[in-house]
Protein backbone atom coordinates (compact mmCIF):
# COMPACT_ATOMS: atom_id res chain seq x y z
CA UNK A 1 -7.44 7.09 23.90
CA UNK A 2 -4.49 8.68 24.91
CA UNK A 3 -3.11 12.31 23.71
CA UNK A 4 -0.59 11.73 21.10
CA UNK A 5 1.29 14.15 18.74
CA UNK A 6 0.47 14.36 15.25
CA UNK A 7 3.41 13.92 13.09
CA UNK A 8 1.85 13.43 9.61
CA UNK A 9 -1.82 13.21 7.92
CA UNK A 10 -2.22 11.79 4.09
CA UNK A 11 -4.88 11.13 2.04
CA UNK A 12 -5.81 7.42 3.74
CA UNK A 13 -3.32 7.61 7.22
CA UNK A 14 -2.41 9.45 9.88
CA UNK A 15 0.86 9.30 11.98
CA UNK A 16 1.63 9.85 15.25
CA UNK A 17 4.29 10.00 17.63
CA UNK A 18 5.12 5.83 18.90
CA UNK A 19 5.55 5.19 22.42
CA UNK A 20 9.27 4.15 22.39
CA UNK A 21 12.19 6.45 19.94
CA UNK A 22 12.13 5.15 16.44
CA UNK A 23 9.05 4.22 16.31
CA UNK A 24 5.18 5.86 15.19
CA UNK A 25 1.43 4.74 15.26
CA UNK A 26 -0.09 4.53 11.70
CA UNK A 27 -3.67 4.90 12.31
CA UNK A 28 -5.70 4.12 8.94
CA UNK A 29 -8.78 6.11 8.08
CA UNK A 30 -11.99 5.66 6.22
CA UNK A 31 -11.26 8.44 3.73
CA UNK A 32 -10.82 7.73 0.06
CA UNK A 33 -9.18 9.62 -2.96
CA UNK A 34 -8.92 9.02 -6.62
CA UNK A 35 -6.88 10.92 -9.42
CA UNK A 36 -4.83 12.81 -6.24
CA UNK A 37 -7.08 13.91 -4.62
CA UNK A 38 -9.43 15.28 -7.48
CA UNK A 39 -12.31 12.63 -6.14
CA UNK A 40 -12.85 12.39 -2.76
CA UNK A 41 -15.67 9.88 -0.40
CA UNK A 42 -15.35 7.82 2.82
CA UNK A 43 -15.73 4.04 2.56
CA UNK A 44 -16.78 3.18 5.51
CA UNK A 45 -14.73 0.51 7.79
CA UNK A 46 -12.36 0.34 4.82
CA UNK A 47 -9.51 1.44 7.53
CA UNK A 48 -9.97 -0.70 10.09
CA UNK A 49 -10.30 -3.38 6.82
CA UNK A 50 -6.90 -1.97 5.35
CA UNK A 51 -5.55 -2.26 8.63
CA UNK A 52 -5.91 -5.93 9.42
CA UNK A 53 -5.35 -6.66 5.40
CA UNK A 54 -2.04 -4.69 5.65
CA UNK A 55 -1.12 -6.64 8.92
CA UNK A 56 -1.21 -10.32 7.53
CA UNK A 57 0.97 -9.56 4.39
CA UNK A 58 3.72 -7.67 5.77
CA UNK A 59 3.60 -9.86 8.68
CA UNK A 60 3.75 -13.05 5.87
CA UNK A 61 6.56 -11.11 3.99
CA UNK A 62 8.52 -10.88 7.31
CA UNK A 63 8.22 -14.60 7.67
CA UNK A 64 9.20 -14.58 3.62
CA UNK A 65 12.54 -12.74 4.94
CA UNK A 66 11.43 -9.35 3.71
CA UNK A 67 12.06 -6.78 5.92
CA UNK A 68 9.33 -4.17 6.38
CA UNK A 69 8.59 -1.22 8.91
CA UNK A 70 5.47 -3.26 10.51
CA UNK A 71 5.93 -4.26 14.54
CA UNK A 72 2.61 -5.22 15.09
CA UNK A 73 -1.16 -4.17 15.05
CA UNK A 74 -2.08 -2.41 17.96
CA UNK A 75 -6.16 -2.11 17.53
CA UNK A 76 -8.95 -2.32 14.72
CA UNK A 77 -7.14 1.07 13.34
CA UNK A 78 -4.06 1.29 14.72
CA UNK A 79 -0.25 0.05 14.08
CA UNK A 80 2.93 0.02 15.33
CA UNK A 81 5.78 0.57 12.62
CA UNK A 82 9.39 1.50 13.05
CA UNK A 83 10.07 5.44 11.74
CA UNK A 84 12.39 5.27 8.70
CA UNK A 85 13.02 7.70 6.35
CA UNK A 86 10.93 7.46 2.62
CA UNK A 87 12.09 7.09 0.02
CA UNK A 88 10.11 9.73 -2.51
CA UNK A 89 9.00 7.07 -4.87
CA UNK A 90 6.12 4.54 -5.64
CA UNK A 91 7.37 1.57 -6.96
CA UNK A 92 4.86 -0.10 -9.00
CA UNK A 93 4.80 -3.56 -10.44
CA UNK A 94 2.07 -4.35 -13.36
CA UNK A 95 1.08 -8.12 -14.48
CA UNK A 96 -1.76 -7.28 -16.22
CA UNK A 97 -2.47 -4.65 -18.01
CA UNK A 98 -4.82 -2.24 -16.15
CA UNK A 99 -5.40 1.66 -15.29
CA UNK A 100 -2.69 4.06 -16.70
CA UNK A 101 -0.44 1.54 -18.68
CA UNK A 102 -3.39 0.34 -20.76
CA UNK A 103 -4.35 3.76 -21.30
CA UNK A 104 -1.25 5.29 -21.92
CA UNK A 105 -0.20 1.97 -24.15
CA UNK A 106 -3.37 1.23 -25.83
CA UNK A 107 -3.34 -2.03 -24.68
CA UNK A 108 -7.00 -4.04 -23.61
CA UNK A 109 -7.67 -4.06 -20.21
CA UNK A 110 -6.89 -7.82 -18.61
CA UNK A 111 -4.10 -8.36 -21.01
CA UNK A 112 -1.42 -10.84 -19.29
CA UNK A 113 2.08 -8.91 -20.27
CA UNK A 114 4.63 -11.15 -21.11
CA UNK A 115 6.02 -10.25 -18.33
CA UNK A 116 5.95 -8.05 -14.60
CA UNK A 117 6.76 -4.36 -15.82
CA UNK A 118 8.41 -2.30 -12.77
CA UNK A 119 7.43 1.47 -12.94
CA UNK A 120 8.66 4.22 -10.91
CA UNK A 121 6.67 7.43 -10.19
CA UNK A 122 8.24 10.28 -7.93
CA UNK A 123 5.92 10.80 -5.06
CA UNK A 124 4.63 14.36 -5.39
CA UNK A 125 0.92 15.45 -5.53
CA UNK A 126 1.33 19.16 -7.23
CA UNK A 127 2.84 17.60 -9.42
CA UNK A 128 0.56 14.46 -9.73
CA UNK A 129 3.19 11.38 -9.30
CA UNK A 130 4.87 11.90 -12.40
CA UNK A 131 6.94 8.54 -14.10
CA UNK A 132 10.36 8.78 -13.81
CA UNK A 133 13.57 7.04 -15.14
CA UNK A 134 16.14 5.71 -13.20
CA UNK A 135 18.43 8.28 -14.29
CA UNK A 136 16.52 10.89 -12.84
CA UNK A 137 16.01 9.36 -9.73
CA UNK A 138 20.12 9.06 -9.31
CA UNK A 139 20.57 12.23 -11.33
CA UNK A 140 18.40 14.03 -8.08
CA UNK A 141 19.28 12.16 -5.51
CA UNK A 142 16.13 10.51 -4.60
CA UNK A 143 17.76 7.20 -4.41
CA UNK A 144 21.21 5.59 -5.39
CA UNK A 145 21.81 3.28 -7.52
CA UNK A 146 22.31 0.21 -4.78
CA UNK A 147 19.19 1.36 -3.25
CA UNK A 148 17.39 1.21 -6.46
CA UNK A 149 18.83 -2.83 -6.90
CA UNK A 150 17.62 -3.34 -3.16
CA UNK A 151 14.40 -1.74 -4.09
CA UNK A 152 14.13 -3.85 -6.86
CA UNK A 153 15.10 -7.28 -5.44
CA UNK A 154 12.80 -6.67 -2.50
CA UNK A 155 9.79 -6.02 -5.30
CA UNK A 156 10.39 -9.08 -7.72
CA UNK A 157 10.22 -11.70 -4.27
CA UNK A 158 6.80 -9.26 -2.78
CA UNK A 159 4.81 -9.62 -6.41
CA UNK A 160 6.29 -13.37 -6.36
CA UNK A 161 5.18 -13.98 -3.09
CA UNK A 162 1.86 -12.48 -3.33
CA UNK A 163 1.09 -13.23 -7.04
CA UNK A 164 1.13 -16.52 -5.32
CA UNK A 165 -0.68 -16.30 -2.16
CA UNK A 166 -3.20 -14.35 -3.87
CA UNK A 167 -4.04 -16.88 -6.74
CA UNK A 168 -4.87 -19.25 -4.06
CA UNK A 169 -7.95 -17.52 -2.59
CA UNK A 170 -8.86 -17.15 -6.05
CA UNK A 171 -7.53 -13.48 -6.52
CA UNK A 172 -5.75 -12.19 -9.34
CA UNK A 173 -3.04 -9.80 -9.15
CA UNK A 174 -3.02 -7.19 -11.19
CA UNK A 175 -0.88 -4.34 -10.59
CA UNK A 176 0.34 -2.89 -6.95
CA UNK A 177 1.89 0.08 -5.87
CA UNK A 178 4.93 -0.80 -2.84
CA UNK A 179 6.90 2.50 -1.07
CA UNK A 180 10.08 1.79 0.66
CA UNK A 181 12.04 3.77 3.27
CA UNK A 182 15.69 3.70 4.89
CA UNK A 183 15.49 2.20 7.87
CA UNK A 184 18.66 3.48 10.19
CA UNK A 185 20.13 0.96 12.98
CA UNK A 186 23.26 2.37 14.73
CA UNK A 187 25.45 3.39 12.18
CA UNK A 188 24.25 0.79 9.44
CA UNK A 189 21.13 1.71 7.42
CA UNK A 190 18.90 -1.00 5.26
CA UNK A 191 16.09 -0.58 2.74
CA UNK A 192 12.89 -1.86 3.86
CA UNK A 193 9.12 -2.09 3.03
CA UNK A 194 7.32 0.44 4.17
CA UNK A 195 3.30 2.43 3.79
CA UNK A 196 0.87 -0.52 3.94
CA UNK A 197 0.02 -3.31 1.33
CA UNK A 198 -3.97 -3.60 1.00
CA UNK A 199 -6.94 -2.96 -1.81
CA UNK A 200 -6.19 0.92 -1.83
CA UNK A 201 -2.40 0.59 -3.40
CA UNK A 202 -3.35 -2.75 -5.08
CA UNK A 203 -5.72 -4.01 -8.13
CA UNK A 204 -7.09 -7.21 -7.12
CA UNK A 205 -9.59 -8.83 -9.74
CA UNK A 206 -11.43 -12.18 -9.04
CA UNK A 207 -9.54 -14.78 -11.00
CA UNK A 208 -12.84 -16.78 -12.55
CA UNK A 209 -14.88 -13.49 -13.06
CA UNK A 210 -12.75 -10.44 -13.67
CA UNK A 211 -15.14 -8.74 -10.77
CA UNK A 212 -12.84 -6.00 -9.24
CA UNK A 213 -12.25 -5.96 -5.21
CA UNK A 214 -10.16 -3.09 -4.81
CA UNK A 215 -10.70 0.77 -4.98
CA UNK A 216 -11.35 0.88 -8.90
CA UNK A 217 -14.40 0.58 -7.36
CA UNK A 218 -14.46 3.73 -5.86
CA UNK A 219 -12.59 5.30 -9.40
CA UNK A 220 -14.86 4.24 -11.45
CA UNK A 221 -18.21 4.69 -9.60
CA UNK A 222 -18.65 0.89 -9.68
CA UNK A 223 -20.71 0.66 -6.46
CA UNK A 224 -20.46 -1.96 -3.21
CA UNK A 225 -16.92 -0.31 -2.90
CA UNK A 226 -17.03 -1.63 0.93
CA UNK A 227 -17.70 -5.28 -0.20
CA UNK A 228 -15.46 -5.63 -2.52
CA UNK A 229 -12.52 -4.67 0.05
CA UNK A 230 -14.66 -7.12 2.78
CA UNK A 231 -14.44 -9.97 -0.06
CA UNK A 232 -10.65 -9.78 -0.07
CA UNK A 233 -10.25 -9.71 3.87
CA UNK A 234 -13.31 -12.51 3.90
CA UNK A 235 -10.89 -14.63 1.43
CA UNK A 236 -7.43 -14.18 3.14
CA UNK A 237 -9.32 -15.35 6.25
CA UNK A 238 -9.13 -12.15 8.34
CA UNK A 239 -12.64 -10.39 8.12
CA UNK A 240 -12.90 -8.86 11.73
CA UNK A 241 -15.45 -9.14 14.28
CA UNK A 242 -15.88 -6.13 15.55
CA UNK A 243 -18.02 -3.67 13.13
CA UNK A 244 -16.98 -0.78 10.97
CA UNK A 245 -17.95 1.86 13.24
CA UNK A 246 -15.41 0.77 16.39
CA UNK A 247 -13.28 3.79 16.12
CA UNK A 248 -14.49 6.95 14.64
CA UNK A 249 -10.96 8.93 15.01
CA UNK A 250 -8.00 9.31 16.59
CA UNK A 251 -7.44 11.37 19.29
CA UNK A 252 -4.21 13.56 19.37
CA UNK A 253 -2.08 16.40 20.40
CA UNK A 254 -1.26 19.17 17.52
């Protein structure tokens, strides 16, 4: 593998330098975290599983008209993506009610809401994502006002879209987290979908038994965490070939 620089490492990706200006190489690893950071395992082949999950829904959305950061996949772990600048939010749509809000709200896990509840949470570990309002995300200057309506827009067609394509491989969708970035072209600059759409950032529940497929199984110590995320990939068609163990890191230049 080629010497690349290191740009950026999270908690589940790494980025690197692309080969062409404006672009970067997302390379996903096996590494998993729950409660930022506080837990921390490896599910192993979950990246190059995230990877090829993350690949056929942005690459759907596109074809939906959403605009995203995705070019295309490069290998089992890698991907190409346009560089744009984040926006420091999560954006997080809830159809069910799951995790936080049905802790926070007293409200039984599984319970349909009446309708999709958009959150926003201000992207900073120390801190541990805290909610905020829309009038402190204009009031700081994380986002303006016509980027939070393009923000918003762009989420109500991606839970429409997928509520859909989800339901018919028998999947419920629960709640998902989506992070956008400014993407700049010349001298005109657009908001588009950005950080990766797959079982780590969303809650995916079978739709006749409830059984969870995303990392809640990790959370919650529920066991056969790699399964679950194979059972999604299996149902959207997509399950690679190759095994879990094709790429054991990236190589790259600090």
């Amino acid at each position: 593998m080629a010497r690349r620089r290191q740009l950026y490492e999270g908690k589940a990706k790494i980025l690197f330098e692309g080969p062409e200006p404006g672009t970067l190489v997302q390379y996903f690893k096996d590494d998993a975290t729950a409660g930022n950071g506080a837990k921390k395992g490896t599910i192993t082949g979950k990246g190059v599983l995230n990877n090829r999950i993350s690949e056929y829904l942005m690459t759907r959305l596109t074809e939906m008209g959403v605009p995203t950061h995705f070019i295309r996949r490069l290998n089992m772990r890698e991907q190409l993506i346009r560089e744009v600048e984040i926006i420091p939010l999560e954006v997080v749509v809830r159809n069910v009610a799951a995790g936080s809000l049905a802790t926070r709200l007293g409200i039984t896990e599984g319970q349909r809401l009446p309708r999709s509840i958009i959150e926003y949470y201000y992207k900073n570990d120390q801190l541990n994502d805290p909610m905020v309002a829309e009038e402190h995300i204009t009031c700081f200057g994380w986002a303006s006002t016509q980027d939070l309506d393009d923000m918003v827009a762009l989420t109500l067609r991606v839970n429409d879209f997928l509520c859909g394509l989800f339901l018919g491989v028998g999947i419920t969708l629960v709640d998902f987290k989506l992070e956008f970035g400014r993407l700049w072209e010349n001298e005109e600059m657009r908001i588009v979908l950005a950080d990766e759409i797959s079982p780590d950032n969303c809650r995916l529940w079978d739709t006749k038994t409830g059984e969870k497929m995303d990392k809640d199984r990790f959370r919650r110590d529920l066991g056969k965490v790699e399964e679950g995320y194979q059972e999604v990939a299996r149902r959207l068609g997509i399950l690679p070939e190759a095994g879990p163990r094709d790429m054991t890191g990236p190589e790259s230049m600090q």
